[in-house]
Protein backbone atom coordinates (compact mmCIF):
# COMPACT_ATOMS: atom_id res chain seq x y z
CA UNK A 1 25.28 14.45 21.35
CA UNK A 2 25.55 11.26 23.91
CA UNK A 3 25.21 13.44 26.57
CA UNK A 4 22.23 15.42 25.05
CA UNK A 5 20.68 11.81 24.37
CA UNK A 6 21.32 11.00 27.95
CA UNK A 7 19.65 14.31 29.56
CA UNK A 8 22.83 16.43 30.62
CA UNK A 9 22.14 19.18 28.45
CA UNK A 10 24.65 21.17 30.77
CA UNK A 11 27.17 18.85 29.67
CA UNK A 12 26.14 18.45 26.07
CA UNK A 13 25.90 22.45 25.35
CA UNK A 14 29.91 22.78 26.91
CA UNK A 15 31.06 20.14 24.69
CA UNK A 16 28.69 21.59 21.44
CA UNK A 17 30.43 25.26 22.31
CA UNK A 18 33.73 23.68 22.49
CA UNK A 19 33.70 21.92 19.08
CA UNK A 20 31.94 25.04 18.05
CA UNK A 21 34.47 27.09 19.69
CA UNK A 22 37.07 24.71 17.36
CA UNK A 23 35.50 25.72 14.14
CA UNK A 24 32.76 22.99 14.02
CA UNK A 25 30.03 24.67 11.64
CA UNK A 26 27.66 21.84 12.72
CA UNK A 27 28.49 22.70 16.26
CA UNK A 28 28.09 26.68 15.74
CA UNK A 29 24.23 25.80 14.46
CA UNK A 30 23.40 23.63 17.21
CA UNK A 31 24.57 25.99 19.83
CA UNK A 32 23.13 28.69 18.40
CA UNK A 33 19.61 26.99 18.04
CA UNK A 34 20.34 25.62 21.83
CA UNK A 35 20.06 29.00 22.63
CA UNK A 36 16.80 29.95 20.97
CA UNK A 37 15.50 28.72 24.28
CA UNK A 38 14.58 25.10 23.34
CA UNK A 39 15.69 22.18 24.00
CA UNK A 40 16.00 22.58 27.70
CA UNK A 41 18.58 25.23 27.89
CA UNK A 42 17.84 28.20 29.19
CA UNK A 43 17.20 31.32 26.02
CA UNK A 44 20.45 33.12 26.09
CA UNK A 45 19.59 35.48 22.27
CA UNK A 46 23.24 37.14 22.77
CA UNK A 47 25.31 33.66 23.27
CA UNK A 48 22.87 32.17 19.99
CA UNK A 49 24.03 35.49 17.97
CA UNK A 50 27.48 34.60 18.33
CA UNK A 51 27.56 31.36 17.41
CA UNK A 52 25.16 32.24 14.35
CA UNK A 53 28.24 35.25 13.69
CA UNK A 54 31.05 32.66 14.10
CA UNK A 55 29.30 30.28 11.57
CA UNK A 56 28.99 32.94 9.55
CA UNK A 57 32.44 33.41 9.85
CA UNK A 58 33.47 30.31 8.51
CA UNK A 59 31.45 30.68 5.80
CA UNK A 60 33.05 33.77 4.72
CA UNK A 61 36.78 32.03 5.24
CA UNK A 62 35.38 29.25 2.96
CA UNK A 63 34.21 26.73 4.94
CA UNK A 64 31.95 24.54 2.46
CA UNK A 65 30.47 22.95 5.25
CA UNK A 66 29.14 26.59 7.07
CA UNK A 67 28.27 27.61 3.67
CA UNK A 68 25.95 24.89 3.38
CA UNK A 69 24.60 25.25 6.83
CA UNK A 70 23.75 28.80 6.10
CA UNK A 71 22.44 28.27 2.82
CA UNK A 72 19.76 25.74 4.57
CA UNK A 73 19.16 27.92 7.43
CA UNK A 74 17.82 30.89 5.45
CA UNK A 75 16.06 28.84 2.93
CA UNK A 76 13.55 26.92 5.95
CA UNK A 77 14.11 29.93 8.40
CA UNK A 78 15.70 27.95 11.28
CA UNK A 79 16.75 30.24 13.65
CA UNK A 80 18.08 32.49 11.06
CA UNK A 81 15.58 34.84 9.16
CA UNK A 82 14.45 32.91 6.10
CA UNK A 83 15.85 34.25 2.76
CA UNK A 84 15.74 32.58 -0.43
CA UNK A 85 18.40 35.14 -1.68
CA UNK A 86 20.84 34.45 1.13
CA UNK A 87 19.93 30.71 0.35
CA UNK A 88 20.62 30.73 -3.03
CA UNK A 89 24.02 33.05 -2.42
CA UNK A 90 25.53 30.45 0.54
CA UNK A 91 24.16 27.28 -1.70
CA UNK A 92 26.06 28.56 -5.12
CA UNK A 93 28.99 29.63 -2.97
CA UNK A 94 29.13 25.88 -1.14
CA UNK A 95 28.41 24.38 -4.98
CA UNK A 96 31.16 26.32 -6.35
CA UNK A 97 33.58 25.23 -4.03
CA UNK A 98 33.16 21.45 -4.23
CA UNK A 99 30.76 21.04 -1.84
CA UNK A 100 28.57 17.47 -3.14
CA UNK A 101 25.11 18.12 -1.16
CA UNK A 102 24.85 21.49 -2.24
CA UNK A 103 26.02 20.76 -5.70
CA UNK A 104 23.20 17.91 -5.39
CA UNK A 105 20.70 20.30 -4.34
CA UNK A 106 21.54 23.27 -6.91
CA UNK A 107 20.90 20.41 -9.89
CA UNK A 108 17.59 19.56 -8.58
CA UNK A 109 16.70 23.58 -7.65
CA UNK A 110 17.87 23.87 -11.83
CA UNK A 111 15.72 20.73 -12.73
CA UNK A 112 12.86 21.77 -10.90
CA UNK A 113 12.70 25.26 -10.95
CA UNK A 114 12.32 25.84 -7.19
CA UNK A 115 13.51 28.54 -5.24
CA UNK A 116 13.97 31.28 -7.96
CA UNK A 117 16.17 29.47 -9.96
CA UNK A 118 14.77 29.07 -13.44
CA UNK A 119 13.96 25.62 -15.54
CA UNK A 120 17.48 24.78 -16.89
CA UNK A 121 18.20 21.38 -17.83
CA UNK A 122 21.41 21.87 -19.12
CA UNK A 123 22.94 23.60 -16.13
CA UNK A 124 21.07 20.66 -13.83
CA UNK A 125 22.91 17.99 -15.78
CA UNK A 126 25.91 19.49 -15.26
CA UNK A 127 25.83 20.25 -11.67
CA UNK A 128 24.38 16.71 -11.60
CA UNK A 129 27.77 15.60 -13.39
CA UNK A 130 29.82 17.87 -10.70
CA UNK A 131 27.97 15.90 -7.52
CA UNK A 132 28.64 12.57 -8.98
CA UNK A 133 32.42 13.14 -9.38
CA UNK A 134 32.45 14.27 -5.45
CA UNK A 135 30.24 10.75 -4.96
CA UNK A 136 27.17 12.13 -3.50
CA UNK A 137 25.67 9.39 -2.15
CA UNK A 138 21.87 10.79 -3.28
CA UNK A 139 23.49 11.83 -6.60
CA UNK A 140 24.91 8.05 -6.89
CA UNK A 141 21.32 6.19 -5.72
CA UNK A 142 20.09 8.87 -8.64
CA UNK A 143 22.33 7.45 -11.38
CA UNK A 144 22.05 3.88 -10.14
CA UNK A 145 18.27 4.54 -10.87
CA UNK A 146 18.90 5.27 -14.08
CA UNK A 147 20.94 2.52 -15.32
CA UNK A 148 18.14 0.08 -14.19
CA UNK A 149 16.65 -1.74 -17.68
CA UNK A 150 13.28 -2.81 -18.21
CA UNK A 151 12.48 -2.72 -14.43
CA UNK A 152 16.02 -4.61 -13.34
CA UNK A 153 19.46 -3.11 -12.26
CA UNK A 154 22.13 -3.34 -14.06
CA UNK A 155 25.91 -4.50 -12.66
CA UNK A 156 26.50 -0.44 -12.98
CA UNK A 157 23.36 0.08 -11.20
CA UNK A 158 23.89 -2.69 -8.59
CA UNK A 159 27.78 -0.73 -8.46
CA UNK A 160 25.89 2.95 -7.81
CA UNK A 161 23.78 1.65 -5.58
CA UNK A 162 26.37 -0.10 -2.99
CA UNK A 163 28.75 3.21 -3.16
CA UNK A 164 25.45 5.10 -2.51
CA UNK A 165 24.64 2.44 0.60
CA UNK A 166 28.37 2.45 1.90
CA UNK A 167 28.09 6.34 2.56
CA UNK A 168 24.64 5.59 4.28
CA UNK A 169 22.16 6.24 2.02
CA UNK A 170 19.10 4.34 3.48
CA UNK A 171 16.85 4.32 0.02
CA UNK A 172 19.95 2.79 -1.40
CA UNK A 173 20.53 0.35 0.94
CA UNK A 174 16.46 -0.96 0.39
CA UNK A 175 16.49 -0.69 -3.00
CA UNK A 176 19.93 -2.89 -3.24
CA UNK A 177 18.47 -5.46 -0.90
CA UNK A 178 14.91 -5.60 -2.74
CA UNK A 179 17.29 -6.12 -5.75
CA UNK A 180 20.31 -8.84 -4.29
CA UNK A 181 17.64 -11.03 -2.57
């Protein structure tokens, strides 16, 4: 990505397809979507194909990480045909597996009722429970949140809150400082 930043997309797009090449699902997207055309590299629909087939790849050989990158691709339609289905399928599969963020995500989906999954507050609690335990750091700044009393955090808040910050949670981070100072 330095040598995206820096204008040698020639450069970057080698390195991407080499760490894609390596198994890097984050790699496998960005190639793929390199080759869409934008970004200053030259449309290529066949070389974006297989790097959208080798993610898939991973996903199927249990790769949380692909699974989540798939899941998120077909739900908002980036460079893969948007499917809530196929959302829903690579976000339970990622969930299942351990995977915090989707875990995360599938508890809000289940509080909120978005995406075809229905109002369940009982299954959102406990995939709430499951992304706490892997230390999501949005899950954490969540449960900080709630162990705030009458308007002021608690030590176990203050606790949440840090862990949340540490793994670069930016809300965190403000809220603990508009709390410590």
């Amino acid at each position: 990505m330095r040598a995206y930043d820096n204008g040698d997309t020639r450069v970057a797009l080698r390195l991407m397809e080499e760490c894609a090449g390596n198994g890097d699902p984050i790699a496998c997207f960005t190639a793929a979507l390199w080759y869409c055309g934008e970004e200053g590299i030259p449309a290529d629909p066949a070389r974006s194909q297989h790097w959208l087939a080798r993610l898939e790849h991973l996903a199927e050989e249990g790769s949380l990480e692909a699974q989540w990158e798939l899941g998120q691709q077909h739900r908002f339609g980036n460079v893969l045909a948007k499917s809530i289905g196929r959302a829903n399928h690579w976000l339970e599969r990622a969930a299942e597996g351990g995977h915090g963020e989707a875990q995360h995500h599938l508890a809000w989906y289940f509080e909120t009722g978005q995406y075809g999954y229905p109002l369940d507050p009982a299954a959102a609690a406990d995939w709430y429970q499951r992304a706490f335990k892997q230390e999501n750091p949005e899950t954490l700044y969540l449960f900080a949140m709630k162990q705030f009393k009458d308007g002021r955090p608690t030590e176990e808040a203050i606790r949440l809150l840090r862990m949340a910050s540490d793994k670069g949670f930016k809300q965190a981070e403000r809220t603990l400082a508009s709390c410590t100072h």
